[in-house]
PDB file of N, CA and C in Angstrom:
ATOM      1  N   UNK A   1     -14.874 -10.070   1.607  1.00  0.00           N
ATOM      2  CA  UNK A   1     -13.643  -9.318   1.596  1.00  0.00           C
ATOM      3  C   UNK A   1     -12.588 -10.105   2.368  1.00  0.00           C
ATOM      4  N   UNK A   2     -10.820 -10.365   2.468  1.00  0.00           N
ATOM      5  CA  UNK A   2     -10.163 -11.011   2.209  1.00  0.00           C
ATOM      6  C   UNK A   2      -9.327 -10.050   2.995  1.00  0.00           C
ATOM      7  N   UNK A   3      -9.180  -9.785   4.339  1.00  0.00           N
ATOM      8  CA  UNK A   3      -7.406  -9.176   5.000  1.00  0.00           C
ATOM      9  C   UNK A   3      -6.748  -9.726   5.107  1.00  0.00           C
ATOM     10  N   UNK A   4      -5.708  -9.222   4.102  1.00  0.00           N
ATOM     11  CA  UNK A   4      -4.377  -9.227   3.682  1.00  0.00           C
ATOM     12  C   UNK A   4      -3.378  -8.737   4.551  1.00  0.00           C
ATOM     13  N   UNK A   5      -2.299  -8.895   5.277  1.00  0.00           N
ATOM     14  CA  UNK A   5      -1.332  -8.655   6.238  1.00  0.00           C
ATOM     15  C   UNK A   5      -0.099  -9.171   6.062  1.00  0.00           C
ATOM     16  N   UNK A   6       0.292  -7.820   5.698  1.00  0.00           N
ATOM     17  CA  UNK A   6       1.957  -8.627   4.610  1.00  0.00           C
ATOM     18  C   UNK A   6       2.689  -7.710   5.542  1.00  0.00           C
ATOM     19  N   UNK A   7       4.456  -8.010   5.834  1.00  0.00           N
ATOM     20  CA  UNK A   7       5.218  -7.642   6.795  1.00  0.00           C
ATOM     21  C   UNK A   7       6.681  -7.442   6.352  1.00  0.00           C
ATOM     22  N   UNK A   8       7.492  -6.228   5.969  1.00  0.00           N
ATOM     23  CA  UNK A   8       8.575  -6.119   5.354  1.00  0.00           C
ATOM     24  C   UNK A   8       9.513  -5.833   6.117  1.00  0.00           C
ATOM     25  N   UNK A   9      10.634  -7.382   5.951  1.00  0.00           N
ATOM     26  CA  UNK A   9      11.629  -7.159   7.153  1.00  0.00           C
ATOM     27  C   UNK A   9      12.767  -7.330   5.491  1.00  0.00           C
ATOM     28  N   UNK A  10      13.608  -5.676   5.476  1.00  0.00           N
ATOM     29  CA  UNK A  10      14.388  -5.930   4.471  1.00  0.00           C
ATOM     30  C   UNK A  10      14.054  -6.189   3.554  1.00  0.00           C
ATOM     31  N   UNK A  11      14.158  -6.812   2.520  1.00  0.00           N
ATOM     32  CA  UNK A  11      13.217  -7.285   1.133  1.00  0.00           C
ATOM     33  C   UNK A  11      12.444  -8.696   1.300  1.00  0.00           C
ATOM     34  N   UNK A  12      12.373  -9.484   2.249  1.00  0.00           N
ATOM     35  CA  UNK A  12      10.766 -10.258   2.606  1.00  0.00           C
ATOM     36  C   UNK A  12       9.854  -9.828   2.834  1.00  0.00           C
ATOM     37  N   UNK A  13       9.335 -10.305   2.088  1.00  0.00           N
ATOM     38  CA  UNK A  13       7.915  -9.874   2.347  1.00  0.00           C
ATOM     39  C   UNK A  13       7.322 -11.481   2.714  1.00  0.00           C
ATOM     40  N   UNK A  14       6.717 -11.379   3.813  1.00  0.00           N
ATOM     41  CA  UNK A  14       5.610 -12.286   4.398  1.00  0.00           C
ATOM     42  C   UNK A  14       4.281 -12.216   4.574  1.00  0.00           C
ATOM     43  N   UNK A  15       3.501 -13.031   3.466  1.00  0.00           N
ATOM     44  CA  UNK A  15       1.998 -12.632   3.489  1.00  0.00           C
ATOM     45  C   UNK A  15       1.033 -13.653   4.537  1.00  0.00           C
ATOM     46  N   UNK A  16       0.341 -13.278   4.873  1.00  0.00           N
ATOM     47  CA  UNK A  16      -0.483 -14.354   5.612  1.00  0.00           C
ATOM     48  C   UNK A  16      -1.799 -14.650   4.893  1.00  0.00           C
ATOM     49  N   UNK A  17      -1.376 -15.834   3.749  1.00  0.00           N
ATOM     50  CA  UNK A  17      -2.630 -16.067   2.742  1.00  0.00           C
ATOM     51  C   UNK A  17      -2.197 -17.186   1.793  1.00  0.00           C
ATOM     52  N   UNK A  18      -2.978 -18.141   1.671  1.00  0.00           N
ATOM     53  CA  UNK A  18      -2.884 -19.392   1.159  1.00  0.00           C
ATOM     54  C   UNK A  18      -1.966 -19.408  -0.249  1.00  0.00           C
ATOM     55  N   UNK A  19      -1.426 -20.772  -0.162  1.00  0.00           N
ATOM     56  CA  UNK A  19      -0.595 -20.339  -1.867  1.00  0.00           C
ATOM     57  C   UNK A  19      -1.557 -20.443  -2.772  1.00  0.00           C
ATOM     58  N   UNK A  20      -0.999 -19.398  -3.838  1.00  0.00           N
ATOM     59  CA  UNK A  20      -1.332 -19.045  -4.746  1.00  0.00           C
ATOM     60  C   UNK A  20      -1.880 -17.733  -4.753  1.00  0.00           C
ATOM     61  N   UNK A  21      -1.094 -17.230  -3.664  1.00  0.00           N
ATOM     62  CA  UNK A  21      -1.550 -15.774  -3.671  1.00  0.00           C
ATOM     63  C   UNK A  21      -0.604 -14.885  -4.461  1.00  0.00           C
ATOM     64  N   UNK A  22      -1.009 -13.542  -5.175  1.00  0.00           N
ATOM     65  CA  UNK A  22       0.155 -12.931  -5.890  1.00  0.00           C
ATOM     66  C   UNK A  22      -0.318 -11.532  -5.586  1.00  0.00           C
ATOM     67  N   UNK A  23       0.924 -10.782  -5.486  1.00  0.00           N
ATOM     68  CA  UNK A  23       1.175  -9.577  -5.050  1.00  0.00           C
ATOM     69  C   UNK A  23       1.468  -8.869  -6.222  1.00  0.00           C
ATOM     70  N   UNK A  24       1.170  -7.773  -6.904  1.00  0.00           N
ATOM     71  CA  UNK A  24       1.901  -6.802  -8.129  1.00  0.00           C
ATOM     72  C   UNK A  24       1.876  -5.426  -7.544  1.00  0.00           C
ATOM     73  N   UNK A  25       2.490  -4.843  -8.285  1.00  0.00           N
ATOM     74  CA  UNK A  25       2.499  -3.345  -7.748  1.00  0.00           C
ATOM     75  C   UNK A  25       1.032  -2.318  -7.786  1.00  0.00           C
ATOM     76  N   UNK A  26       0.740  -3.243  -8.912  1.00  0.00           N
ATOM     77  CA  UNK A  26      -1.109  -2.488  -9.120  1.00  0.00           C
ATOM     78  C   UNK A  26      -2.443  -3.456  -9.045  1.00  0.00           C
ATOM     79  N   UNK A  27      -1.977  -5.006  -8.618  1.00  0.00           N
ATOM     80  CA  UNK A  27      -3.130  -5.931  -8.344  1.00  0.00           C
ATOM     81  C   UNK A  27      -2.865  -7.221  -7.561  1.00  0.00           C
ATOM     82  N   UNK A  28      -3.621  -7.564  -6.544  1.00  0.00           N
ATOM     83  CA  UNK A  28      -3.821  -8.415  -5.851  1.00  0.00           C
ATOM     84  C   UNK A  28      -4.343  -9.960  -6.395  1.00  0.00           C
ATOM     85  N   UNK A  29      -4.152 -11.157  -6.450  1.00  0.00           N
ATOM     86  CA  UNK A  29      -4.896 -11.902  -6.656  1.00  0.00           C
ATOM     87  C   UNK A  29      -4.424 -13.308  -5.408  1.00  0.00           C
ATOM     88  N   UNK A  30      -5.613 -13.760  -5.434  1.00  0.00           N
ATOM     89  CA  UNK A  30      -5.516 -15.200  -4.524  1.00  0.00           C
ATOM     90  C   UNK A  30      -6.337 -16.507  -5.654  1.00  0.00           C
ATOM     91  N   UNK A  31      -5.208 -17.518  -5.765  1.00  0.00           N
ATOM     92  CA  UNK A  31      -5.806 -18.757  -6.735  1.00  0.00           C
ATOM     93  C   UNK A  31      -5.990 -18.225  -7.908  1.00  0.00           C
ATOM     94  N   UNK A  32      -5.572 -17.242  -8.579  1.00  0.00           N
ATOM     95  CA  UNK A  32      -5.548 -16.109 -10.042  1.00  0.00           C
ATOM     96  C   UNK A  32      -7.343 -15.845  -9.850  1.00  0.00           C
ATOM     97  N   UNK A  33      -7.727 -15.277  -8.612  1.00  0.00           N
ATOM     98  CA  UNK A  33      -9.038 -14.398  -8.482  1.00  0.00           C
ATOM     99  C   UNK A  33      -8.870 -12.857  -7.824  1.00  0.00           C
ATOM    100  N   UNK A  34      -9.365 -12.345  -8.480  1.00  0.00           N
ATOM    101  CA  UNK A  34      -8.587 -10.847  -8.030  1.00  0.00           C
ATOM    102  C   UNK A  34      -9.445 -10.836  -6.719  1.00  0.00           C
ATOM    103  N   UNK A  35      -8.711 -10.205  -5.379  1.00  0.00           N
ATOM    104  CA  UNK A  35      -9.444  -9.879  -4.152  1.00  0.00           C
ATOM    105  C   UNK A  35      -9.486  -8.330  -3.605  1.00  0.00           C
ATOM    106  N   UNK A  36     -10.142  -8.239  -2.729  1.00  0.00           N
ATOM    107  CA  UNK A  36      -9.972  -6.917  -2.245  1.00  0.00           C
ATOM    108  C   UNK A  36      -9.618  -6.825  -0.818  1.00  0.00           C
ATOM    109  N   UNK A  37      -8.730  -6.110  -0.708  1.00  0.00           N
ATOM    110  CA  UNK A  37      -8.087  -5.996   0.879  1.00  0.00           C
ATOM    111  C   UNK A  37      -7.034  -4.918   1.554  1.00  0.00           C
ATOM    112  N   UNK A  38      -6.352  -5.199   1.905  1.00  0.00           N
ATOM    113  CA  UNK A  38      -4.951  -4.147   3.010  1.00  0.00           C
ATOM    114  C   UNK A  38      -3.979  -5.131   2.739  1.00  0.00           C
ATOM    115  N   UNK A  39      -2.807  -4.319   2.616  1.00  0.00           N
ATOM    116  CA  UNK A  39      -1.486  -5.077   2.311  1.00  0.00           C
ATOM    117  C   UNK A  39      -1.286  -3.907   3.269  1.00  0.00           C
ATOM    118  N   UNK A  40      -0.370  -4.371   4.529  1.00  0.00           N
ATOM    119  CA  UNK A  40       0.438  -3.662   5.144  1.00  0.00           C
ATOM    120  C   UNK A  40       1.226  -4.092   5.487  1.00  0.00           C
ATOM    121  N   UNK A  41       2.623  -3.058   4.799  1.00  0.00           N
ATOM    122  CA  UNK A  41       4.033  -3.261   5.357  1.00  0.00           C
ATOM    123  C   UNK A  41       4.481  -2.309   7.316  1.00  0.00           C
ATOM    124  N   UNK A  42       5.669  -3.179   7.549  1.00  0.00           N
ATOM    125  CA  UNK A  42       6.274  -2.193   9.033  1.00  0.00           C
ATOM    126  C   UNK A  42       7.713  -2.158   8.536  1.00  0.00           C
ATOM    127  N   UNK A  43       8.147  -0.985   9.063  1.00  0.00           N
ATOM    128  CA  UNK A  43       9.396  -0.454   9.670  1.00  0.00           C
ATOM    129  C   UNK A  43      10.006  -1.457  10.413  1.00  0.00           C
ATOM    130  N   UNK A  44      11.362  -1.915  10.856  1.00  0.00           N
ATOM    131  CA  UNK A  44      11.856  -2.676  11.702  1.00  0.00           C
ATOM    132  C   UNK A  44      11.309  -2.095  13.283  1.00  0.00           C
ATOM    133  N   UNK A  45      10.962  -1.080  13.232  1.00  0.00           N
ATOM    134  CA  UNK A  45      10.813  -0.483  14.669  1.00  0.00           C
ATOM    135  C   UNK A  45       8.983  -0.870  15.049  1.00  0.00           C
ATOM    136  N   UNK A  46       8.719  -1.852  14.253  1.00  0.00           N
ATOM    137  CA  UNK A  46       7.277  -2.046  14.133  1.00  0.00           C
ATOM    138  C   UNK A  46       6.033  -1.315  14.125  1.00  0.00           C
ATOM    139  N   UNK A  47       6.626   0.460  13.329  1.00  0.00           N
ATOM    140  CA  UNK A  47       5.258   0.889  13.139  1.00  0.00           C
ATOM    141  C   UNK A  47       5.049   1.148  11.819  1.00  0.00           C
ATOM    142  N   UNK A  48       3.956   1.161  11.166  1.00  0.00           N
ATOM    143  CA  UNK A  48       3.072   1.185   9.515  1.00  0.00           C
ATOM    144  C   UNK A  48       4.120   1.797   8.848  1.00  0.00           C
ATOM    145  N   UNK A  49       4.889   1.138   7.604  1.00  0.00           N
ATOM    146  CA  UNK A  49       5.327   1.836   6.562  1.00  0.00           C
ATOM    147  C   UNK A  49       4.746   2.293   5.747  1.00  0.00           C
ATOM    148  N   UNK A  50       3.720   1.013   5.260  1.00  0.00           N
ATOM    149  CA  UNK A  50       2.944   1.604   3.799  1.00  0.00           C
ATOM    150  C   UNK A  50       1.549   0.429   3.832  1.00  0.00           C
ATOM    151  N   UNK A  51       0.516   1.161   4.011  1.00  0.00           N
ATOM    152  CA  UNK A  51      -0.816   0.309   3.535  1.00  0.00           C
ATOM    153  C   UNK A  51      -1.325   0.918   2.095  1.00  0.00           C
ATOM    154  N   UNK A  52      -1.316  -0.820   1.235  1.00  0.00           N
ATOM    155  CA  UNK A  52      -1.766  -0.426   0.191  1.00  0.00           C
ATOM    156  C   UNK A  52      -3.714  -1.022   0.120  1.00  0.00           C
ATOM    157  N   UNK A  53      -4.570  -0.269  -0.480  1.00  0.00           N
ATOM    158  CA  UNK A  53      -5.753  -1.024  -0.262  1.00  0.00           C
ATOM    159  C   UNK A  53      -6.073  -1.373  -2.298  1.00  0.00           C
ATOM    160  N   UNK A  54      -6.358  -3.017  -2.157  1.00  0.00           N
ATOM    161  CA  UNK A  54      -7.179  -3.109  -3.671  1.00  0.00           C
ATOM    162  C   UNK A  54      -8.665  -3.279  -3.169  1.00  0.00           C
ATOM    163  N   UNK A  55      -9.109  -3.430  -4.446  1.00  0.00           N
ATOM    164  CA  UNK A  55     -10.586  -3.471  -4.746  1.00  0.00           C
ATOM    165  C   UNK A  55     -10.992  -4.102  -6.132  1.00  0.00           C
ATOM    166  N   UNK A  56     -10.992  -5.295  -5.483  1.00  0.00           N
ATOM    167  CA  UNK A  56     -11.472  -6.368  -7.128  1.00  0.00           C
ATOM    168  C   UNK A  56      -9.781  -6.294  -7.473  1.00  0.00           C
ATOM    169  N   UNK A  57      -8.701  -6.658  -6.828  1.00  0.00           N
ATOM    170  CA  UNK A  57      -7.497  -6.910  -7.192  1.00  0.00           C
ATOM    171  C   UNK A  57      -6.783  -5.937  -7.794  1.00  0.00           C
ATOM    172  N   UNK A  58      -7.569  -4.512  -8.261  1.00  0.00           N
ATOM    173  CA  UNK A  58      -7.036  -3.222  -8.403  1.00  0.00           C
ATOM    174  C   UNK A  58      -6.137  -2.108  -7.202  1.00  0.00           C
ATOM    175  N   UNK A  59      -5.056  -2.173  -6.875  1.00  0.00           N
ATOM    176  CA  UNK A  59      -5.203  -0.678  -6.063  1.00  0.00           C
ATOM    177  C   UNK A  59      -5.807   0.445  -6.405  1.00  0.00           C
ATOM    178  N   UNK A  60      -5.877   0.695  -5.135  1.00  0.00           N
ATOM    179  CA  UNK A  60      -7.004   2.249  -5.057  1.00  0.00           C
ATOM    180  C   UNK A  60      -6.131   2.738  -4.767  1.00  0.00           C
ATOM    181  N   UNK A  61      -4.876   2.471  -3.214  1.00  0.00           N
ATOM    182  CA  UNK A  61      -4.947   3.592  -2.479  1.00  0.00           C
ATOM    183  C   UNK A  61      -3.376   3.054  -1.895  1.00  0.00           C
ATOM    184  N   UNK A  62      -2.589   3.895  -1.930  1.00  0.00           N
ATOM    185  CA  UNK A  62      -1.237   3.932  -0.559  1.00  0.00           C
ATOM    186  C   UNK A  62      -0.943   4.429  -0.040  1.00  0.00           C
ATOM    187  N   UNK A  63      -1.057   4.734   1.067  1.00  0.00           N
ATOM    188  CA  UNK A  63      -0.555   5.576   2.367  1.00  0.00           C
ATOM    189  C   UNK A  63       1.056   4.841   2.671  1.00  0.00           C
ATOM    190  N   UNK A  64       1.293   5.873   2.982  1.00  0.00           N
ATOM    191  CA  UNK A  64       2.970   5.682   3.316  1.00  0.00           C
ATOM    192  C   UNK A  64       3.734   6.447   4.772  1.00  0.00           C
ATOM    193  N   UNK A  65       4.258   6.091   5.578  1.00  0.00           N
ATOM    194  CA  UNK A  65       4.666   6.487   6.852  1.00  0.00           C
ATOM    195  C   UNK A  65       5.791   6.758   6.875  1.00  0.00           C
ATOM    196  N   UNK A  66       6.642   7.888   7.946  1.00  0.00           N
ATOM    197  CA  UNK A  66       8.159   7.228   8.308  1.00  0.00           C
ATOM    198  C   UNK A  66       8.107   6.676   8.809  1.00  0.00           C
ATOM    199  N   UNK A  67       9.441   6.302   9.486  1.00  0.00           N
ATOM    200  CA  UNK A  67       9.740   5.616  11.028  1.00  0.00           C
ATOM    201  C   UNK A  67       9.344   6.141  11.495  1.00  0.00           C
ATOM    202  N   UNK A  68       8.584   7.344  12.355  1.00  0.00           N
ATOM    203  CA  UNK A  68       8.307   8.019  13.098  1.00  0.00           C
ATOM    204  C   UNK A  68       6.768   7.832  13.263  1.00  0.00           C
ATOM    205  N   UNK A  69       6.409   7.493  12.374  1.00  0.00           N
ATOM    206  CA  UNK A  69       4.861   6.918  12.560  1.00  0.00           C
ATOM    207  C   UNK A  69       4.398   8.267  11.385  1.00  0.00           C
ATOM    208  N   UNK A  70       4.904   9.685  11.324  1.00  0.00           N
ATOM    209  CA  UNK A  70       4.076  10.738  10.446  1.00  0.00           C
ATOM    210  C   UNK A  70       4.048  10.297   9.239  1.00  0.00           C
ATOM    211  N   UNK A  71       3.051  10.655   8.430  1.00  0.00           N
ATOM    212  CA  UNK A  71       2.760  10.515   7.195  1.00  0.00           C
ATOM    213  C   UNK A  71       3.141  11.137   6.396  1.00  0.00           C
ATOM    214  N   UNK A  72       4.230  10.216   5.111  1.00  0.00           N
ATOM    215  CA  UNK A  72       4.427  10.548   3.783  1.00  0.00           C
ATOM    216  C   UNK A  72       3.765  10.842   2.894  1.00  0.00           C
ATOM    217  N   UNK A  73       2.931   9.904   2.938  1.00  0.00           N
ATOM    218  CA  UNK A  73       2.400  10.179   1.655  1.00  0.00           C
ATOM    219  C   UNK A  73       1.115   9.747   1.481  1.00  0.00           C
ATOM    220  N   UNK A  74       0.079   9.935   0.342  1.00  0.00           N
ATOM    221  CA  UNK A  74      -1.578   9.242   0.454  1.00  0.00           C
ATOM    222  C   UNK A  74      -1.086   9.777  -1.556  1.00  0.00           C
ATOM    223  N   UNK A  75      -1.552   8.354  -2.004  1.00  0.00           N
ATOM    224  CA  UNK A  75      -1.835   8.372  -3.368  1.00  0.00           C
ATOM    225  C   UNK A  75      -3.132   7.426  -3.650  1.00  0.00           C
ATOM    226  N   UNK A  76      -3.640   7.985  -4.892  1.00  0.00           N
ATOM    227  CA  UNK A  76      -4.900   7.105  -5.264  1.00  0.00           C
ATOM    228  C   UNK A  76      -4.878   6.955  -6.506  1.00  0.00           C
ATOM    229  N   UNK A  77      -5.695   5.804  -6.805  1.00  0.00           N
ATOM    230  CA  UNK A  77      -5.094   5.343  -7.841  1.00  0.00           C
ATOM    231  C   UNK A  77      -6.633   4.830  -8.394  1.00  0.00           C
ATOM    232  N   UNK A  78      -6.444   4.943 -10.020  1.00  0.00           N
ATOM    233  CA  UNK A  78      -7.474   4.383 -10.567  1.00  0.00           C
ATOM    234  C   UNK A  78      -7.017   3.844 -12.174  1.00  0.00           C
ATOM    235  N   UNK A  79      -7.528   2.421 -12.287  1.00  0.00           N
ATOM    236  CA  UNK A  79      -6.974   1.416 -12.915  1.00  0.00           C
ATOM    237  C   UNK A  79      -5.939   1.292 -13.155  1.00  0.00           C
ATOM    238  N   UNK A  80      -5.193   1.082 -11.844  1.00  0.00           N
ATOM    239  CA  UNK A  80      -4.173   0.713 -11.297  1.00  0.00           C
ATOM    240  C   UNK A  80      -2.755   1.539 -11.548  1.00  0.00           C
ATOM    241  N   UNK A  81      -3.642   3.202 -12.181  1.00  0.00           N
ATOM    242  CA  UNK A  81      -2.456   4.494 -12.351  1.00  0.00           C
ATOM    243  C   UNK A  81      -2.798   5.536 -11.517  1.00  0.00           C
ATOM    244  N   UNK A  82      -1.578   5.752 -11.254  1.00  0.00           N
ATOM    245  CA  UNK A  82      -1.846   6.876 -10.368  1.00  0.00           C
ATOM    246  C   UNK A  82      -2.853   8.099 -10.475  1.00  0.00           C
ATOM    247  N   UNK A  83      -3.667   8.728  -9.938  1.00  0.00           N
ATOM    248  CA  UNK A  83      -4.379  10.021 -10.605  1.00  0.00           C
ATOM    249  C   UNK A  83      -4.545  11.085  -9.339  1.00  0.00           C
ATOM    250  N   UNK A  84      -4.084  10.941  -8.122  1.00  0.00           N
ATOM    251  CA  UNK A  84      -3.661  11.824  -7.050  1.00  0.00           C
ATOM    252  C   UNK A  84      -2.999  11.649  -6.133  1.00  0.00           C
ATOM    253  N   UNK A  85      -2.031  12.872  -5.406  1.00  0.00           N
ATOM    254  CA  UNK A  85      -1.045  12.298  -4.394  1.00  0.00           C
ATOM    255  C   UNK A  85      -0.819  13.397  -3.721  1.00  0.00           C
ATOM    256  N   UNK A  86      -0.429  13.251  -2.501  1.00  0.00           N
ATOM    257  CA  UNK A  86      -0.088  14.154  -1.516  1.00  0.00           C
ATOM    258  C   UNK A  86       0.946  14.005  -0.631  1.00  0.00           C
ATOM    259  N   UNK A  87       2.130  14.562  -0.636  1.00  0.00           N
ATOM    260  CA  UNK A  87       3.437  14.053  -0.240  1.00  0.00           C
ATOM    261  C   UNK A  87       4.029  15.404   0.736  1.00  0.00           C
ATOM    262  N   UNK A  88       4.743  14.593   1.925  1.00  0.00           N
ATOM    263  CA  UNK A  88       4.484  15.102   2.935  1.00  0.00           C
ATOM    264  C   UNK A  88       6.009  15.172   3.508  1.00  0.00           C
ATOM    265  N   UNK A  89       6.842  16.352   4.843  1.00  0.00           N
ATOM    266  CA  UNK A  89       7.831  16.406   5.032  1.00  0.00           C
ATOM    267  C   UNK A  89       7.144  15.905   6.363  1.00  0.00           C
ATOM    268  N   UNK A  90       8.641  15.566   7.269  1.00  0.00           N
ATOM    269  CA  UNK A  90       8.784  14.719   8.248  1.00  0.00           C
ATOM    270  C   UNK A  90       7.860  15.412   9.026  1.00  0.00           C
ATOM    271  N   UNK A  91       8.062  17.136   9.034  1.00  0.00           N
ATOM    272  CA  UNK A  91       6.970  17.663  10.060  1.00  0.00           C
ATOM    273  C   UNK A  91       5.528  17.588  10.041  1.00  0.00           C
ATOM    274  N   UNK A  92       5.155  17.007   8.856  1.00  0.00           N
ATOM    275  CA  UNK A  92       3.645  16.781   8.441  1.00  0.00           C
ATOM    276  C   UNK A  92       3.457  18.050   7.630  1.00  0.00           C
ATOM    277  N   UNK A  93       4.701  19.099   6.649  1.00  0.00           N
ATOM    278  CA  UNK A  93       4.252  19.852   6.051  1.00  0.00           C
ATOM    279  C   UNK A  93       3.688  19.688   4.789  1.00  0.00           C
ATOM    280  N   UNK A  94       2.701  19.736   3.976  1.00  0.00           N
ATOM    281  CA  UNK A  94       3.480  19.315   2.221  1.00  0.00           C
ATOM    282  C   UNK A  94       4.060  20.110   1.998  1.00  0.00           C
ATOM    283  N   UNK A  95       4.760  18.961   0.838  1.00  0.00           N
ATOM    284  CA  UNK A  95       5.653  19.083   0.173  1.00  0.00           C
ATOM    285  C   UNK A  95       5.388  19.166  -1.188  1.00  0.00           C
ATOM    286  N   UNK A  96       4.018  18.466  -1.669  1.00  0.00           N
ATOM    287  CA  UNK A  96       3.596  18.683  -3.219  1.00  0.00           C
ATOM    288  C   UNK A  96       2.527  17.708  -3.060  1.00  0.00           C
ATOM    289  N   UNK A  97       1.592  18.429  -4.291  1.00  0.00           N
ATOM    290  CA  UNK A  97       0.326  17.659  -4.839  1.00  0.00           C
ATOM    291  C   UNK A  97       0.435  17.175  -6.360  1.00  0.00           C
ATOM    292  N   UNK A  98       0.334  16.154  -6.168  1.00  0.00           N
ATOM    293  CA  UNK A  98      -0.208  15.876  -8.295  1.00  0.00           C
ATOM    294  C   UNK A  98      -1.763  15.488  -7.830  1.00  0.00           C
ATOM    295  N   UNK A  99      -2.389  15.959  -9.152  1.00  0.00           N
ATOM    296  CA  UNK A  99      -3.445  15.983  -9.426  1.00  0.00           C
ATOM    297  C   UNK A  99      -3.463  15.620 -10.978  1.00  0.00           C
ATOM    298  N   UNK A 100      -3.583  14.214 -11.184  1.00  0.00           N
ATOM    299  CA  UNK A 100      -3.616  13.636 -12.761  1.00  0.00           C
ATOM    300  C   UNK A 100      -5.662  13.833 -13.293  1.00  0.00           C
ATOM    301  N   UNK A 101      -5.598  14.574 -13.922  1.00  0.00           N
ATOM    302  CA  UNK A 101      -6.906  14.717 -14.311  1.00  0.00           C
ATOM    303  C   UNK A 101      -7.247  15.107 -15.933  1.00  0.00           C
TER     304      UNK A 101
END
């Protein structure tokens, strides 16, 4: 397994992983081999915006933060579409579920 540690200042993104690594919205690959790992972005205030996790270069999974550190959001994902989510107000209330089934 392969940690991935990517860092979003504004629209850079900085990965820490050899070239030929590629980032998509639904798959990971290093040298065009799909990997499995954590992509995590920060807030300028340096706490967790959004960890995404793949598996075999698929996402599974994104958790999403405010600035405040509380949690937005948790979606999961299977072949690389969405199929559940849980989305959240600043106070940690929800706010809504999808359930793709």
């Amino acid at each position: 397994m392969i940690k991935i540690t990517a860092l979003s200042i504004a629209t850079i993104l900085a990965i820490t992983l050899t070239a030929g690594c590629s980032i998509q919205e639904s798959s990971l690959t290093a040298d065009k081999h799909p990997v499995s790992g954590e992509v995590v972005e920060y807030h300028a205030n340096g706490k967790v915006k959004r960890k995404a996790e793949y598996l075999d270069g698929q996402l599974v999974s994104v958790d999403s933060y405010y600035a405040s550190g509380t949690t937005e959001s948790n979606e999961q994902y299977q072949s690389g579409e969405i199929y559940s989510g849980t989305y959240f107000f600043t106070s940690g209330r929800v706010k809504a579920r999808i359930n793709a089934e």
